[in-house]
N, C-alpha and C. Protein backbone atom coordinates (compact mmCIF):
# COMPACT_ATOMS: atom_id res chain seq x y z
N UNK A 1 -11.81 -76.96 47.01
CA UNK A 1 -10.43 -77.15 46.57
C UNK A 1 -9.57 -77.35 47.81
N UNK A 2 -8.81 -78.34 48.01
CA UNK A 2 -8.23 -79.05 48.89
C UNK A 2 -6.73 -77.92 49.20
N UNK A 3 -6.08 -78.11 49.98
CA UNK A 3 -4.88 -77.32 50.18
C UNK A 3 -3.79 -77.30 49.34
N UNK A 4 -3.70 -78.34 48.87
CA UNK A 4 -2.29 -78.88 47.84
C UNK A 4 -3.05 -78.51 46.46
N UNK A 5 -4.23 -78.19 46.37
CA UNK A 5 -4.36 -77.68 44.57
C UNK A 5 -4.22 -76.01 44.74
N UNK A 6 -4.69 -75.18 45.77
CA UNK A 6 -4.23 -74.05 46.00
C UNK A 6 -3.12 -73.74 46.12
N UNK A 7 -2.13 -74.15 47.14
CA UNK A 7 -0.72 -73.83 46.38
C UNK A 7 0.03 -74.50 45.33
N UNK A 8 -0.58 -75.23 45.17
CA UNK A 8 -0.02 -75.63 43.44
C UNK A 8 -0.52 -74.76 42.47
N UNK A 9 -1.83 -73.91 42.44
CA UNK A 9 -2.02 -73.15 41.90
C UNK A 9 -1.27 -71.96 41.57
N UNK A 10 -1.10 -71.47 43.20
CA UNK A 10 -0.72 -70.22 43.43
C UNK A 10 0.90 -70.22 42.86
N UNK A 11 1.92 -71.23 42.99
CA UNK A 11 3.07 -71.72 42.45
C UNK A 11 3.39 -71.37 40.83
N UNK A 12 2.21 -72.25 40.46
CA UNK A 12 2.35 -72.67 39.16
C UNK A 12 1.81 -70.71 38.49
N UNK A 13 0.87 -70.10 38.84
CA UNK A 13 0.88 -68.72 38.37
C UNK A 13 1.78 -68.05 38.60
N UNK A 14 2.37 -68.08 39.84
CA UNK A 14 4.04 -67.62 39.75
C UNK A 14 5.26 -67.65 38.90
N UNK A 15 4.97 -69.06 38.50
CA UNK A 15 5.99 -69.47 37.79
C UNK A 15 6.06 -69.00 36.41
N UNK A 16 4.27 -68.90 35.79
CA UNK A 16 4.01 -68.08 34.58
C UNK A 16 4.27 -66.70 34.32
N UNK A 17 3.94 -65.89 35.56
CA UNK A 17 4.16 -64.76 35.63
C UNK A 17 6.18 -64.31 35.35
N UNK A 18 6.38 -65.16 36.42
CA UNK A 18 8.25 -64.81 36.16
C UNK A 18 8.76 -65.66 34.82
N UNK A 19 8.28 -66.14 34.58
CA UNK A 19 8.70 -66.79 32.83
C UNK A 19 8.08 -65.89 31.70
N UNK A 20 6.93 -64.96 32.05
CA UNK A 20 6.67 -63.95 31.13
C UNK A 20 7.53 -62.82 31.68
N UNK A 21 8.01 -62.39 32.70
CA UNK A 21 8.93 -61.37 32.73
C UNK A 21 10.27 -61.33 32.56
N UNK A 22 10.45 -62.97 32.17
CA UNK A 22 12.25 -63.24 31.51
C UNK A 22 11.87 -63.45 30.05
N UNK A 23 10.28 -63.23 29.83
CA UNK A 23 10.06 -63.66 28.06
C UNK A 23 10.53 -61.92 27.51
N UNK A 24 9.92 -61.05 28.28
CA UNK A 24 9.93 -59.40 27.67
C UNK A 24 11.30 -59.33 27.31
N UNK A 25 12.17 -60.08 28.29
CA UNK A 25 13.77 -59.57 27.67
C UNK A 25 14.89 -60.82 27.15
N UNK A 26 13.82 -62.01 26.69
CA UNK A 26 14.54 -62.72 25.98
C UNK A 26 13.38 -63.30 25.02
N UNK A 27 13.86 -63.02 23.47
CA UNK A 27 13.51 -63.08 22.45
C UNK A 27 12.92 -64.79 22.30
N UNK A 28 13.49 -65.32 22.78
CA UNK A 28 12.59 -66.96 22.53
C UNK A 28 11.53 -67.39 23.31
N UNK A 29 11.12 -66.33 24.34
CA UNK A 29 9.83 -66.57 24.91
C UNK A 29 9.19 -65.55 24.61
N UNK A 30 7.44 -65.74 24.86
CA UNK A 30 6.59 -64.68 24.50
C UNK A 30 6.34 -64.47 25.99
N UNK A 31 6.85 -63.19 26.03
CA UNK A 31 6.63 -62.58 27.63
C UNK A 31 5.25 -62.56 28.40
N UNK A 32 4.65 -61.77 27.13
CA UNK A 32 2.92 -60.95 27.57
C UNK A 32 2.18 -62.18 27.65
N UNK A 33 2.31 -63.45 26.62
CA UNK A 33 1.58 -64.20 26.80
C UNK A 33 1.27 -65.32 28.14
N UNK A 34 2.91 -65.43 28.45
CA UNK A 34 3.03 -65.69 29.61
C UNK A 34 2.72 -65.50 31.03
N UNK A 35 2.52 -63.79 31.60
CA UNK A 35 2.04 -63.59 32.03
C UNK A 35 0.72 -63.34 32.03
N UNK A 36 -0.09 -63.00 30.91
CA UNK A 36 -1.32 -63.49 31.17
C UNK A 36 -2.34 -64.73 31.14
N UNK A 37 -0.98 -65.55 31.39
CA UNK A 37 -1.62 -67.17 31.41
C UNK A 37 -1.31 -67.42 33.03
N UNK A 38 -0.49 -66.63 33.35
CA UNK A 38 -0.67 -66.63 35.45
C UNK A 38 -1.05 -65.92 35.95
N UNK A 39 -1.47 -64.73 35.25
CA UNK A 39 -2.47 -63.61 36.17
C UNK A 39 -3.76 -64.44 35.53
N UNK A 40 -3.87 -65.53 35.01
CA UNK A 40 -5.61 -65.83 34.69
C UNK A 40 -5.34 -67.27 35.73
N UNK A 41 -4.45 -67.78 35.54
CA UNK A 41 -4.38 -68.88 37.02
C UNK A 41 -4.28 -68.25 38.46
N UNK A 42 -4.26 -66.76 38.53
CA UNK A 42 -3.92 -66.06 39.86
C UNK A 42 -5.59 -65.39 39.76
N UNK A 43 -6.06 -65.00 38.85
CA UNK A 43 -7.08 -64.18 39.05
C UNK A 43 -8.46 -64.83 40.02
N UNK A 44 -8.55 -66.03 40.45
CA UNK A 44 -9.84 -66.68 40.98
C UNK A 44 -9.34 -66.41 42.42
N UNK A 45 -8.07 -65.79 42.74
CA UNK A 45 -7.18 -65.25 44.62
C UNK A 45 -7.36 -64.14 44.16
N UNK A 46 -7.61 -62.87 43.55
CA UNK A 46 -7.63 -61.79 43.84
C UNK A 46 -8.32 -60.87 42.74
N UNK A 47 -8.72 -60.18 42.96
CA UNK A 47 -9.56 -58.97 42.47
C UNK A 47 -8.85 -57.95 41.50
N UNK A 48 -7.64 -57.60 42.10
CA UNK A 48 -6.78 -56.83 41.68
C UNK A 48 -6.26 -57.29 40.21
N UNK A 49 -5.69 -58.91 40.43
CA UNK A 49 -4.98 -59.32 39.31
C UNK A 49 -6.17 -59.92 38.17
N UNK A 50 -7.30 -59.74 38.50
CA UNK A 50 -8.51 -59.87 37.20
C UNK A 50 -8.73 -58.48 36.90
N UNK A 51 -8.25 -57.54 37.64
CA UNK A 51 -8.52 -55.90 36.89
C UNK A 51 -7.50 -55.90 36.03
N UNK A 52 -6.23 -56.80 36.20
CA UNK A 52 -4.98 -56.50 35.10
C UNK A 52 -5.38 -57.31 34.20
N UNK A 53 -5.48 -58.56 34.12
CA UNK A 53 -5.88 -58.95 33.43
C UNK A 53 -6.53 -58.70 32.44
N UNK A 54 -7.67 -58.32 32.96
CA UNK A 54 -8.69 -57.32 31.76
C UNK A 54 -7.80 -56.32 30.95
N UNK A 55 -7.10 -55.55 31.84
CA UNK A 55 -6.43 -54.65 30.88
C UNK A 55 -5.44 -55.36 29.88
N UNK A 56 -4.42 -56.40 30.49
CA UNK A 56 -3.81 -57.09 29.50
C UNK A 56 -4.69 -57.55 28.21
N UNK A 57 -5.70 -58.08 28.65
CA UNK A 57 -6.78 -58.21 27.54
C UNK A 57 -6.92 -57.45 26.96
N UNK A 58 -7.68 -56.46 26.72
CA UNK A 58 -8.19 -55.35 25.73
C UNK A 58 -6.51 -54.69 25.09
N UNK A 59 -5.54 -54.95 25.57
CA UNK A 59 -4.51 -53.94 25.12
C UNK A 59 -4.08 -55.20 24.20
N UNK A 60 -3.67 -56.83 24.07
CA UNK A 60 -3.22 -57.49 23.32
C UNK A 60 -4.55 -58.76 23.30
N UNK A 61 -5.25 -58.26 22.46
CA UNK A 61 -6.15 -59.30 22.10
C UNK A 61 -6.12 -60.14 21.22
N UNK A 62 -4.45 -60.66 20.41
CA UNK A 62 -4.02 -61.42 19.85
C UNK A 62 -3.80 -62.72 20.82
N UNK A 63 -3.33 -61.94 22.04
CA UNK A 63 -2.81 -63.09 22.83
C UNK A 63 -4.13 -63.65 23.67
N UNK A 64 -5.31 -62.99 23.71
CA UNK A 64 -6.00 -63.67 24.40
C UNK A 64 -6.56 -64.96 24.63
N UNK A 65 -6.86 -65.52 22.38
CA UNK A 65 -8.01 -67.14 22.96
C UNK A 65 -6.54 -68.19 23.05
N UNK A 66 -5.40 -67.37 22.91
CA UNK A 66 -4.11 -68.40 23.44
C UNK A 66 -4.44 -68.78 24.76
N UNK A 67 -4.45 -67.85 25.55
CA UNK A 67 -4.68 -67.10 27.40
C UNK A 67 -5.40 -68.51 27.72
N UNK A 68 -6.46 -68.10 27.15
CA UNK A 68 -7.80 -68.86 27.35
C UNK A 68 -7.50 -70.37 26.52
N UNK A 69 -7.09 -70.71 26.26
CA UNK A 69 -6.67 -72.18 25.90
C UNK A 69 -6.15 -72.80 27.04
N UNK A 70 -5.03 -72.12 27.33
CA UNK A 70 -3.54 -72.73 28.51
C UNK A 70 -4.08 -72.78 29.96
N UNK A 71 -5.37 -71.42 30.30
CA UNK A 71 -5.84 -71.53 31.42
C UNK A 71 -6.86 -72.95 31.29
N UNK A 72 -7.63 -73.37 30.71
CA UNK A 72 -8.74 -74.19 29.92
C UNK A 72 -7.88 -75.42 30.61
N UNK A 73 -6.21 -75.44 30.35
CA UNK A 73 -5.62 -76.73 29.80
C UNK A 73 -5.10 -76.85 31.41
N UNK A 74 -4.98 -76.16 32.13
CA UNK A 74 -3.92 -76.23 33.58
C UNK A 74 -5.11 -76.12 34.41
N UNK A 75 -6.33 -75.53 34.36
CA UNK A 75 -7.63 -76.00 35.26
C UNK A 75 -8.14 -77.44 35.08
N UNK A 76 -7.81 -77.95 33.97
CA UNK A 76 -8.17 -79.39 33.74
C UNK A 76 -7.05 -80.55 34.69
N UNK A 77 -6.04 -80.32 34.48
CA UNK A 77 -4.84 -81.03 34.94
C UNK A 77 -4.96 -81.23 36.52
N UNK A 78 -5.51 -79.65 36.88
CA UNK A 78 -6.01 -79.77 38.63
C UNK A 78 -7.03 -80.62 39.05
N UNK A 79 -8.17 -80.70 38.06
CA UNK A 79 -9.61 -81.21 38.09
C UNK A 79 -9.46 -82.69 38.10
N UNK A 80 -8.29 -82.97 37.35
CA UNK A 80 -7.96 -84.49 37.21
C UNK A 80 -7.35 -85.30 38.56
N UNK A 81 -6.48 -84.64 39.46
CA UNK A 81 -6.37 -84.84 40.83
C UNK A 81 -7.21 -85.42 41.90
């Protein structure tokens, strides 16, 4: 993976993560889902944020084969580059 898909990565999980933490306190976004659609684009950089992950998992496993769709759909978009 070339330099410009890593920080586009690392960006773009950022960006999920702080759009799920303006979802918890505004009613037209889904917060949780949000962030665990950038801690699963962050989790292949760190160890730590696939231990949350997991826990986000097992605690809302409604939101998960969402998770797993959006990550599916934004690893493809990179692959296409």
């Amino acid at each position: 993976m070339n330099q410009f898909k890593q920080i586009g990565l690392l960006i773009l999980g950022w960006v999920f993560v702080g759009l799920g933490i303006l979802g918890l306190f505004l009613p037209l976004l889904q917060g949780i889902l949000f962030i665990m659609i950038g801690l699963a684009i962050l989790s292949s950089r760190s160890e730590f944020v696939k231990r949350l992950l997991k826990h986000l998992e097992e605690r809302y496993p409604q939101h998960h084969e969402r998770m797993l769709a959006w990550r599916e759909k934004i690893r493809n978009w990179f692959k296409k580059s």
